[in-house]
C-alpha atoms as a PDB file:
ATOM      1  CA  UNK A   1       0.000   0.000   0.000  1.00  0.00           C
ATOM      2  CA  UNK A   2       3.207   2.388   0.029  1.00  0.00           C
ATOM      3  CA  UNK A   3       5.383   3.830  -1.645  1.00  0.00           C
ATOM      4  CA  UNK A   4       8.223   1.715  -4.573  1.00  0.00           C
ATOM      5  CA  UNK A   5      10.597   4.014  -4.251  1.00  0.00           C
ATOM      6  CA  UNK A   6      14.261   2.473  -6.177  1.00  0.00           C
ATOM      7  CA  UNK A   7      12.154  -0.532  -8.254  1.00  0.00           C
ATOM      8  CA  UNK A   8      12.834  -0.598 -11.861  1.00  0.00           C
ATOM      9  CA  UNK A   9       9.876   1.057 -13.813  1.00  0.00           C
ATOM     10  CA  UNK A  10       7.422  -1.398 -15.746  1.00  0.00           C
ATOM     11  CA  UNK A  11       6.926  -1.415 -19.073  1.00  0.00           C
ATOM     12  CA  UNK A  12       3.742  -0.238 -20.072  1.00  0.00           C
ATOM     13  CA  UNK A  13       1.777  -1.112 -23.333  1.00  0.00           C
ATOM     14  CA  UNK A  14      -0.535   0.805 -25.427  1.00  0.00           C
ATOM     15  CA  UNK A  15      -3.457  -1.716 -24.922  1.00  0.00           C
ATOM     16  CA  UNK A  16      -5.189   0.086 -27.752  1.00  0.00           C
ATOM     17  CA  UNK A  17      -2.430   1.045 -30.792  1.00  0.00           C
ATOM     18  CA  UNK A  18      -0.627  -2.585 -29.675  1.00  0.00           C
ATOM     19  CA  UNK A  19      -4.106  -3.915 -30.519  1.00  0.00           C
ATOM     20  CA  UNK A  20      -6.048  -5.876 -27.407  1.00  0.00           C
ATOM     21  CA  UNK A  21      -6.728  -9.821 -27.433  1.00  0.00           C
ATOM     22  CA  UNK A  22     -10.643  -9.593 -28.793  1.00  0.00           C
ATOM     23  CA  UNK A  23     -10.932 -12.040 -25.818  1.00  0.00           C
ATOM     24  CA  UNK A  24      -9.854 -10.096 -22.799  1.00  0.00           C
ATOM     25  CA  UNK A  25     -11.504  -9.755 -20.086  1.00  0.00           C
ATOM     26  CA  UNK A  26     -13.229  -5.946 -20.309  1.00  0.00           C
ATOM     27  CA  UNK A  27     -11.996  -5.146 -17.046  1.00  0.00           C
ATOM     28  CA  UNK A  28      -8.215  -6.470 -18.243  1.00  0.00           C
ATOM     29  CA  UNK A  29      -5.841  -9.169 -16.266  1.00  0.00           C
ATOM     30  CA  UNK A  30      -4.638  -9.194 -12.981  1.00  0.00           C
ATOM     31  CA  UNK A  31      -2.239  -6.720 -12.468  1.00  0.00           C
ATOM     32  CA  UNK A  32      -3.080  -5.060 -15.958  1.00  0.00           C
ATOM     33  CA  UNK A  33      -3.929  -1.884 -14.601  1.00  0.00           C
ATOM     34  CA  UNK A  34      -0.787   0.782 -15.162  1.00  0.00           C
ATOM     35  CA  UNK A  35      -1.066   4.920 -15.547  1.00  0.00           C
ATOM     36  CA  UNK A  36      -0.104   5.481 -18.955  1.00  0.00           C
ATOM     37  CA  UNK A  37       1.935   8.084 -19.759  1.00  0.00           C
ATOM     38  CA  UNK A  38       1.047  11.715 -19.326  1.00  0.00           C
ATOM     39  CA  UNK A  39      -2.343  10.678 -18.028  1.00  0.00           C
ATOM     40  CA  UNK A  40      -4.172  12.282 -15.329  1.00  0.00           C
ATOM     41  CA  UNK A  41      -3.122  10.395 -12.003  1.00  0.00           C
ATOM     42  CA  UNK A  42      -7.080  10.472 -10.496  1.00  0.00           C
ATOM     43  CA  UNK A  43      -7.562   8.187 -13.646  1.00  0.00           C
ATOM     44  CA  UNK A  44      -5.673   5.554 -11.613  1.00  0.00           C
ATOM     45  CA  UNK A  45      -8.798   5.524  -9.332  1.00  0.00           C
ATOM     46  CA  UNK A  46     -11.078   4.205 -11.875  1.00  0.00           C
ATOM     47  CA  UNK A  47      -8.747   1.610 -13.969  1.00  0.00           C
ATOM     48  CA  UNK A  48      -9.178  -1.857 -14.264  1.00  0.00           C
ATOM     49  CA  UNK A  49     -11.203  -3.093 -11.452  1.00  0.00           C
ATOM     50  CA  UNK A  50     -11.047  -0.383  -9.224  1.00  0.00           C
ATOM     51  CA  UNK A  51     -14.356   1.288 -10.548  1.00  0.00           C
ATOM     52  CA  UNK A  52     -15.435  -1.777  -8.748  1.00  0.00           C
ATOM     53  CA  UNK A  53     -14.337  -1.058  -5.400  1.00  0.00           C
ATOM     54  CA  UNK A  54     -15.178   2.753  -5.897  1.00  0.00           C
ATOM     55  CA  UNK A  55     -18.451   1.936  -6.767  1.00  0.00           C
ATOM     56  CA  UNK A  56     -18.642  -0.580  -3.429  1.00  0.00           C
ATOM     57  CA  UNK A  57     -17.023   1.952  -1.160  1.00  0.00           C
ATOM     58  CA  UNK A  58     -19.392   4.780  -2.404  1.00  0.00           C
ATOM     59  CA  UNK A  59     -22.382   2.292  -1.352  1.00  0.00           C
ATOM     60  CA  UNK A  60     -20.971   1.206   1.869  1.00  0.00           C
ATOM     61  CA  UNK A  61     -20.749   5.174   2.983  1.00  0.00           C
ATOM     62  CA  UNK A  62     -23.928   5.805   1.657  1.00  0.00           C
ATOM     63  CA  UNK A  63     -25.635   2.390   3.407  1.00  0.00           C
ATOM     64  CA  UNK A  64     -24.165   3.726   7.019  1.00  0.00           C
ATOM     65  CA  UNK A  65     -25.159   7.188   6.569  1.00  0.00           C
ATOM     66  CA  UNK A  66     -28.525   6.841   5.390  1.00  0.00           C
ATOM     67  CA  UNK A  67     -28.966   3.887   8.231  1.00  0.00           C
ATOM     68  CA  UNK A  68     -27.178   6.612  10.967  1.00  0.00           C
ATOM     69  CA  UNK A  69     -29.388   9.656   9.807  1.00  0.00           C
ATOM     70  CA  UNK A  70     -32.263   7.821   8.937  1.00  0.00           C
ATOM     71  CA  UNK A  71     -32.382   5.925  12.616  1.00  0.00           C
ATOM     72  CA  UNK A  72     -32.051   8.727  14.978  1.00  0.00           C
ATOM     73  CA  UNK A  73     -31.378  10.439  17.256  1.00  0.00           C
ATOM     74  CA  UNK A  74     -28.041  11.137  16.253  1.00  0.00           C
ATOM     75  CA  UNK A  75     -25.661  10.557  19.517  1.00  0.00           C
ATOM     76  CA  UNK A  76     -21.879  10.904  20.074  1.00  0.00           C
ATOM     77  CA  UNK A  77     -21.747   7.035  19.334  1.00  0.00           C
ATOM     78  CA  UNK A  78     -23.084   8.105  15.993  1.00  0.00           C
ATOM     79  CA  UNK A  79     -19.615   9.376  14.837  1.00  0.00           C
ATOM     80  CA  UNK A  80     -18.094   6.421  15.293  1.00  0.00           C
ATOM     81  CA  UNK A  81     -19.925   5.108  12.137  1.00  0.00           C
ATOM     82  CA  UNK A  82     -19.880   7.960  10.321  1.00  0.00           C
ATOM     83  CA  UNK A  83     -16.440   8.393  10.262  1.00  0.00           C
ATOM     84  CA  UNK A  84     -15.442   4.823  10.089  1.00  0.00           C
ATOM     85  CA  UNK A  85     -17.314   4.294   7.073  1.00  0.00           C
ATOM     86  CA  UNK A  86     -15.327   7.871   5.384  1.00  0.00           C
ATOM     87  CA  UNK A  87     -12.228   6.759   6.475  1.00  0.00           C
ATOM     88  CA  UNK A  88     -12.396   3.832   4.542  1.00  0.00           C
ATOM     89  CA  UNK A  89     -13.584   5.200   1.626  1.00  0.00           C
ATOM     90  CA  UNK A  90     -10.531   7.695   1.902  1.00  0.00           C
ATOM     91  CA  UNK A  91      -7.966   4.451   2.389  1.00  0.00           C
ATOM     92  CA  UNK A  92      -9.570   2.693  -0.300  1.00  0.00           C
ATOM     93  CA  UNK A  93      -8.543   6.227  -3.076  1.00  0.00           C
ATOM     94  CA  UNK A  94      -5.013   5.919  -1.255  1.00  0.00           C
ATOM     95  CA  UNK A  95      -4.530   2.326  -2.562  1.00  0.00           C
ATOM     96  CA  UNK A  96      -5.985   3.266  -5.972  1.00  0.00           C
ATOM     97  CA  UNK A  97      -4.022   5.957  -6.617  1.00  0.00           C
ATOM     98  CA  UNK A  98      -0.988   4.478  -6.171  1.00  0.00           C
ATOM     99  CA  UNK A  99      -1.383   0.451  -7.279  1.00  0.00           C
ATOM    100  CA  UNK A 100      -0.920   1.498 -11.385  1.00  0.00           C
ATOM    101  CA  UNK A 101       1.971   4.058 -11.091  1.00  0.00           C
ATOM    102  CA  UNK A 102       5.067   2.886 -12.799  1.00  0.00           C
ATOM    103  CA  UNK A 103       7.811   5.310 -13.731  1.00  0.00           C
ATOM    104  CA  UNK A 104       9.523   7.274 -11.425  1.00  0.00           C
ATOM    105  CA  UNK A 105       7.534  10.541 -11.810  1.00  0.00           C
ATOM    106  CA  UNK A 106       4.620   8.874 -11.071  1.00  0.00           C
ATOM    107  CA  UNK A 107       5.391   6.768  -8.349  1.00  0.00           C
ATOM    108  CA  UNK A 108       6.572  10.218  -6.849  1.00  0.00           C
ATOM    109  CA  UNK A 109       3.207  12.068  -7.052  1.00  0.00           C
ATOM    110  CA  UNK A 110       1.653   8.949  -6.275  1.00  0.00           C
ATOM    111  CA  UNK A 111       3.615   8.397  -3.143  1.00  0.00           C
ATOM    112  CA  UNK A 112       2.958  11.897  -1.847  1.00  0.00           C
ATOM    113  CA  UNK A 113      -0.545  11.460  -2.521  1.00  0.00           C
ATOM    114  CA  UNK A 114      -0.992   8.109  -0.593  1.00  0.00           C
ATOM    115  CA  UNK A 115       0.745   9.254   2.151  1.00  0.00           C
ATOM    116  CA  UNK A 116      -1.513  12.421   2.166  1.00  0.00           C
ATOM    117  CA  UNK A 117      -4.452  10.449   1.836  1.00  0.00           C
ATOM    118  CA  UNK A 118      -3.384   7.834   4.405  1.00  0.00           C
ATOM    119  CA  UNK A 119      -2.818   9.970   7.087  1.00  0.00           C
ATOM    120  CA  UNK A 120      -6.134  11.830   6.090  1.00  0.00           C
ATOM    121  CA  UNK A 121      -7.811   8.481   6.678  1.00  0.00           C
ATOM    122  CA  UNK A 122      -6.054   7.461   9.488  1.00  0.00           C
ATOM    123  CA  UNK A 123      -7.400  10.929  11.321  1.00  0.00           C
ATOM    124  CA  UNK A 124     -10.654  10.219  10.117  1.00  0.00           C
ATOM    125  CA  UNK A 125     -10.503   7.068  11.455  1.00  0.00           C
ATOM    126  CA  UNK A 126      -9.048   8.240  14.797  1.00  0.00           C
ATOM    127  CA  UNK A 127     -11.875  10.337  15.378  1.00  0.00           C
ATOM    128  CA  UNK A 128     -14.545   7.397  15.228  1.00  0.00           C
ATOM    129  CA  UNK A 129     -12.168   5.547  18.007  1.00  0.00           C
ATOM    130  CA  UNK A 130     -12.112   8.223  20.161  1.00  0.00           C
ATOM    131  CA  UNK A 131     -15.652   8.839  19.953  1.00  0.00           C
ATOM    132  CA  UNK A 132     -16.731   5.366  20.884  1.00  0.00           C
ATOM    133  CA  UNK A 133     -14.195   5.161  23.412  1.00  0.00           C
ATOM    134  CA  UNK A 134     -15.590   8.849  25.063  1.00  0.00           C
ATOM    135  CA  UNK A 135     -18.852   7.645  25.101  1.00  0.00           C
ATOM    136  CA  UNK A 136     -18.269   4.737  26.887  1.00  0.00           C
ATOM    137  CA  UNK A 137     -15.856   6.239  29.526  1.00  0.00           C
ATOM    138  CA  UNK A 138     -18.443   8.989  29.951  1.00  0.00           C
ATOM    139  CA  UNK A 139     -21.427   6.293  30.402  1.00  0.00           C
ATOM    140  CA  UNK A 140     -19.405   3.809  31.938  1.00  0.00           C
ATOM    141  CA  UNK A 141     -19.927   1.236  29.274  1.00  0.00           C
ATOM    142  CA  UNK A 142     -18.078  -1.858  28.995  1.00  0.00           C
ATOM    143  CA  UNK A 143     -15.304  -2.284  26.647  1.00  0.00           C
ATOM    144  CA  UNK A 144     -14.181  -5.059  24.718  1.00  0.00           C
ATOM    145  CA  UNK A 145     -17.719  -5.952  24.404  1.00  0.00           C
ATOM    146  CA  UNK A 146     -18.210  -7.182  21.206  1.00  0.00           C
ATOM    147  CA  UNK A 147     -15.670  -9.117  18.580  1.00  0.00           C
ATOM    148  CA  UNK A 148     -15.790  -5.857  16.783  1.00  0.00           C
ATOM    149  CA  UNK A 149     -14.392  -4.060  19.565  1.00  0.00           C
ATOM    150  CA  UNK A 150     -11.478  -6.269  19.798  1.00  0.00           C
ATOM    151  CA  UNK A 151     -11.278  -6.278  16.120  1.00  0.00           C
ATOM    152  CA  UNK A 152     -11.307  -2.616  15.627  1.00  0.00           C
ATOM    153  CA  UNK A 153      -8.162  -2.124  18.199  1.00  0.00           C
ATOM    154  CA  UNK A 154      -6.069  -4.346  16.772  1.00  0.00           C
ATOM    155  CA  UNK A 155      -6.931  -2.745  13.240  1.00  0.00           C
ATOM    156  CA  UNK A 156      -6.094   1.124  14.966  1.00  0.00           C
ATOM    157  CA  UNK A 157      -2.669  -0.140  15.821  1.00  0.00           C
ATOM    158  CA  UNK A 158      -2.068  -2.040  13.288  1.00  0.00           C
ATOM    159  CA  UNK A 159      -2.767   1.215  11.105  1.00  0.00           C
ATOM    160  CA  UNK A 160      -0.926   3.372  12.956  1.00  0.00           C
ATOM    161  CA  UNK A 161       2.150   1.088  12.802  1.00  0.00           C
ATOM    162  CA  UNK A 162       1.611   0.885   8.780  1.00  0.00           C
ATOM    163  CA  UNK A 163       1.569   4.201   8.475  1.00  0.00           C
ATOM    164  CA  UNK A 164       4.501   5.162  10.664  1.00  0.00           C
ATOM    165  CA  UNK A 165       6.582   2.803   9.073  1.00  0.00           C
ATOM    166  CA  UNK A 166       5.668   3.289   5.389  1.00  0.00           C
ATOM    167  CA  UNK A 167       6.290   7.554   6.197  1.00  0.00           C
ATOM    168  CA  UNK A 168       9.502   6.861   7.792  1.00  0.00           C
ATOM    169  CA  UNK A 169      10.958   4.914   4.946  1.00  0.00           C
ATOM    170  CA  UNK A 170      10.025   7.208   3.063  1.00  0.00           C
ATOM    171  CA  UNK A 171      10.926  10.286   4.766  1.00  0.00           C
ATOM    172  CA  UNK A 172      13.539   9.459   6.830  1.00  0.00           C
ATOM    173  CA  UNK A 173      15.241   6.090   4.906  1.00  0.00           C
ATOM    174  CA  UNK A 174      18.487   6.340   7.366  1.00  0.00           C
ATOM    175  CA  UNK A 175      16.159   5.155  10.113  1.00  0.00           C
ATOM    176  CA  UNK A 176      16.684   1.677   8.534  1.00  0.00           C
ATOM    177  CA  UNK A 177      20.064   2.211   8.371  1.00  0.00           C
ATOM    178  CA  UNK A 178      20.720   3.084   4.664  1.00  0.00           C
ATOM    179  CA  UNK A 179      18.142   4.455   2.062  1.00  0.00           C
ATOM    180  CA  UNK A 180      19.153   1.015   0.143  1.00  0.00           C
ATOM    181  CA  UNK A 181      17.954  -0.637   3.410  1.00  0.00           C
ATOM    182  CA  UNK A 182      14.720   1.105   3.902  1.00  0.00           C
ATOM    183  CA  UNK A 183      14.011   0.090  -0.250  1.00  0.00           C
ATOM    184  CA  UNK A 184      14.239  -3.223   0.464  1.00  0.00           C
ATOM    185  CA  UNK A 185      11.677  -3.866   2.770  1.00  0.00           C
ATOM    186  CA  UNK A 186       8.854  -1.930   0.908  1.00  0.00           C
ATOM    187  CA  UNK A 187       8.077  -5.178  -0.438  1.00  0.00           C
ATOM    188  CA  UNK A 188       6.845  -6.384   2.913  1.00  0.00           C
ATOM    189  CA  UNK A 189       5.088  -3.316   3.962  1.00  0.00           C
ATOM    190  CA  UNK A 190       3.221  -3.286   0.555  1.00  0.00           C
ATOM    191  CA  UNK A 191       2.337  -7.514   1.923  1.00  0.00           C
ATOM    192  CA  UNK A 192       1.619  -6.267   5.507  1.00  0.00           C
ATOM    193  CA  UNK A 193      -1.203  -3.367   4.034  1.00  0.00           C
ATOM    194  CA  UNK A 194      -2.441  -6.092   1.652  1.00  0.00           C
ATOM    195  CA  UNK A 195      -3.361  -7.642   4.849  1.00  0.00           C
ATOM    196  CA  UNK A 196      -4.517  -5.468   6.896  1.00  0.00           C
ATOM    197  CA  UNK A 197      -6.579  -4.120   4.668  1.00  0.00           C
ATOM    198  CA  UNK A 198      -8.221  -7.848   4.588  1.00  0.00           C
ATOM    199  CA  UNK A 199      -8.683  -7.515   8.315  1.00  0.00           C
ATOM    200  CA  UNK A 200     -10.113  -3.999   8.020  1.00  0.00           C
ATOM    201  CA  UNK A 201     -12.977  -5.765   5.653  1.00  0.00           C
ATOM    202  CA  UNK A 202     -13.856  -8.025   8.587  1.00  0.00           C
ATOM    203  CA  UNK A 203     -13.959  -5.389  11.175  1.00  0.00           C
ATOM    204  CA  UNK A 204     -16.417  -3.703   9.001  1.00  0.00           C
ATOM    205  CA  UNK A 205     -18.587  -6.846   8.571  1.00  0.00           C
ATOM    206  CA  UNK A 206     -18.047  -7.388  12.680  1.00  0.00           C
ATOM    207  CA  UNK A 207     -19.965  -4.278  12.804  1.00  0.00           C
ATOM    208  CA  UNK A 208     -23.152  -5.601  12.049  1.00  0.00           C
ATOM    209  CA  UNK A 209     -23.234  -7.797  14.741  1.00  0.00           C
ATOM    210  CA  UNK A 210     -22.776  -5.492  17.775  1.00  0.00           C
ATOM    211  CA  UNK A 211     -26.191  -4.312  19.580  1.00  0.00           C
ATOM    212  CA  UNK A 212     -25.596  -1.203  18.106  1.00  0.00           C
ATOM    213  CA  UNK A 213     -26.228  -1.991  14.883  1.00  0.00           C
ATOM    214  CA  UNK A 214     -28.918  -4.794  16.151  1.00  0.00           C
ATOM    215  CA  UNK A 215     -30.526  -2.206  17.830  1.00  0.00           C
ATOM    216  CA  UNK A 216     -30.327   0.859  16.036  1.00  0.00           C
ATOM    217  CA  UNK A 217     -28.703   0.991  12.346  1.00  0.00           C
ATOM    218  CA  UNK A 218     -29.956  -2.507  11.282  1.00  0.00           C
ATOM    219  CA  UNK A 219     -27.457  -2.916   8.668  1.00  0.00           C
ATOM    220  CA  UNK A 220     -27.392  -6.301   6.748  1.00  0.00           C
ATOM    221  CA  UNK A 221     -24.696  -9.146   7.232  1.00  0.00           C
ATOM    222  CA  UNK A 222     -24.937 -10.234   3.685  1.00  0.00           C
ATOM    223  CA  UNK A 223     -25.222  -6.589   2.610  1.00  0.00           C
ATOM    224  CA  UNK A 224     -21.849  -5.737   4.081  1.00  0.00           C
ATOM    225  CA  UNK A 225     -20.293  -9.362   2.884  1.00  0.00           C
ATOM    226  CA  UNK A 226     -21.056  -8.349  -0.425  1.00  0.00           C
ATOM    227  CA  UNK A 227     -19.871  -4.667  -0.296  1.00  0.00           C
ATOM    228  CA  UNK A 228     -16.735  -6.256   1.243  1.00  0.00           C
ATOM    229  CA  UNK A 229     -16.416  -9.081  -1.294  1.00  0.00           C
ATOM    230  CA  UNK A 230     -17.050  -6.077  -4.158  1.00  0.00           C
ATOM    231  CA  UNK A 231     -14.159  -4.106  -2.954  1.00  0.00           C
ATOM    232  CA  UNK A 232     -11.794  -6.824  -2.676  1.00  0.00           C
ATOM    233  CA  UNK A 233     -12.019  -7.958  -6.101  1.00  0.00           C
ATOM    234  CA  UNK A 234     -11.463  -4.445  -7.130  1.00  0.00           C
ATOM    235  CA  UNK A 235      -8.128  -3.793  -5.481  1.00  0.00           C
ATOM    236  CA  UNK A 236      -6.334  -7.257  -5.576  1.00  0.00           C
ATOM    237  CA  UNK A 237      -6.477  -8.115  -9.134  1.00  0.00           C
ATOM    238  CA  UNK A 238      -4.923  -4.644  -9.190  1.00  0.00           C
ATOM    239  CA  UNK A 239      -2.031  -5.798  -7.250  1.00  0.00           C
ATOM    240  CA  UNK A 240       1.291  -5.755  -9.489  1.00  0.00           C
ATOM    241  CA  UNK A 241       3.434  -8.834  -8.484  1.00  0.00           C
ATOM    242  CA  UNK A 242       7.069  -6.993  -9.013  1.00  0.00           C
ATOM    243  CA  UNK A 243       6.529  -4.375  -6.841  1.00  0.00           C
ATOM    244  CA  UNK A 244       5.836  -7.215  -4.153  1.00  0.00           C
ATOM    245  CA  UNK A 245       9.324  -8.932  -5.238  1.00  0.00           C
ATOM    246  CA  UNK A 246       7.596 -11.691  -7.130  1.00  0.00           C
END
């Protein structure tokens, strides 16, 4: 989900002038998706499969607002979903942005604009935790209630360690010794977001089974299996093997 700072640019191929297999897939191959040259870098949201998961992240913000606003009253508990839901759809443009730069000048824009947008989302994200964690000091709730608690802690630190780690490597590469050093573990950060972004899918579906949700939002379990399924398969076909050392 960083930045490839130091890996050899990927050839790219005019899909249309090289003339496209009448037989692919409309959405391309996995990994097919690659900023062409000179092209607008918010195009990289929408290639490939990633219209998908825009289109699924658009409905999951829209299916927790309209539940939140439409289910009143609105509380301090009701930032927590509100915000969640935003800073996921803010993660999920960080990853699109960058997955199809290649060259150097755009893995430089693209780098500064994933870092921009992942702290963005990570302070979006913040905000929901402290929220839910405010209310239930101030009412005396119990924590570590639910499995979506438990999930959603693990996810805050595993977020905050991502995104510490992926700045500092690229801000500050002598941290890890030698900028040559810091290059050459990108690879695993890029695995370690890849995964936590998995987990972040299942603390979303968790959601819908607190007593929140049973009691107030009423959000689906299949609805949010599907939105999750949706914007899974349009990141990780995205996903381009070399920059992950394969």
């Amino acid at each position: 989900m960083a930045s490839a700072t130091g890996i050899p640019n990927d050839p790219v191929v005019d899909r249309e002038s090289a003339g496209a297999d009448d037989m692919e897939p409309l959405l391309g191959r996995p990994g097919d998706a690659s900023q062409r040259e000179n092209a607008p870098i918010a195009k990289n949201l929408i290639l490939g499969t990633g219209i998908i998961a825009e289109g699924a992240s658009l409905l999951l913000i829209a299916s927790v607002w309209a539940a939140v606003f439409l289910h009143g009253p609105l509380i301090l508990f009701s930032v927590h979903p509100l915000a969640q839901s935003l800073g996921m759809l803010v993660l999920v443009q960080s990853i699109l942005i960058l997955q199809p730069t290649h060259s150097g000048k755009q893995k430089q824009v693209g780098q500064k604009l994933h870092a921009g947008l992942n702290l963005l989302a990570f302070l979006i994200l913040a905000v929901g935790v402290i929220s839910i964690e405010y209310n239930k000091i101030r009412s005396n709730g119990a924590h570590f209630k639910s499995l979506h608690g438990y999930l959603g802690v693990i996810a805050s630190f595993w977020l905050l360690i991502q995104y510490l780690v992926g700045f500092t490597m690229y801000a500050t590469p002598k941290l890890y010794g030698s900028e040559a050093k810091a290059k050459s573990i990108w690879k695993y950060h890029r695995v370690s977001g890849y995964v936590l972004f998995l987990f972040l899918q299942a603390t979303v579906i968790s959601a819908t089974q607190t007593d929140y949700n049973f009691n107030v939002l009423g959000l689906k379990l299949w609805a949010f299996i599907l939105i999750s399924v949706l914007i899974i398969i349009g990141v990780y076909p995205r996903i381009q093997k070399q920059k992950l050392g394969l």
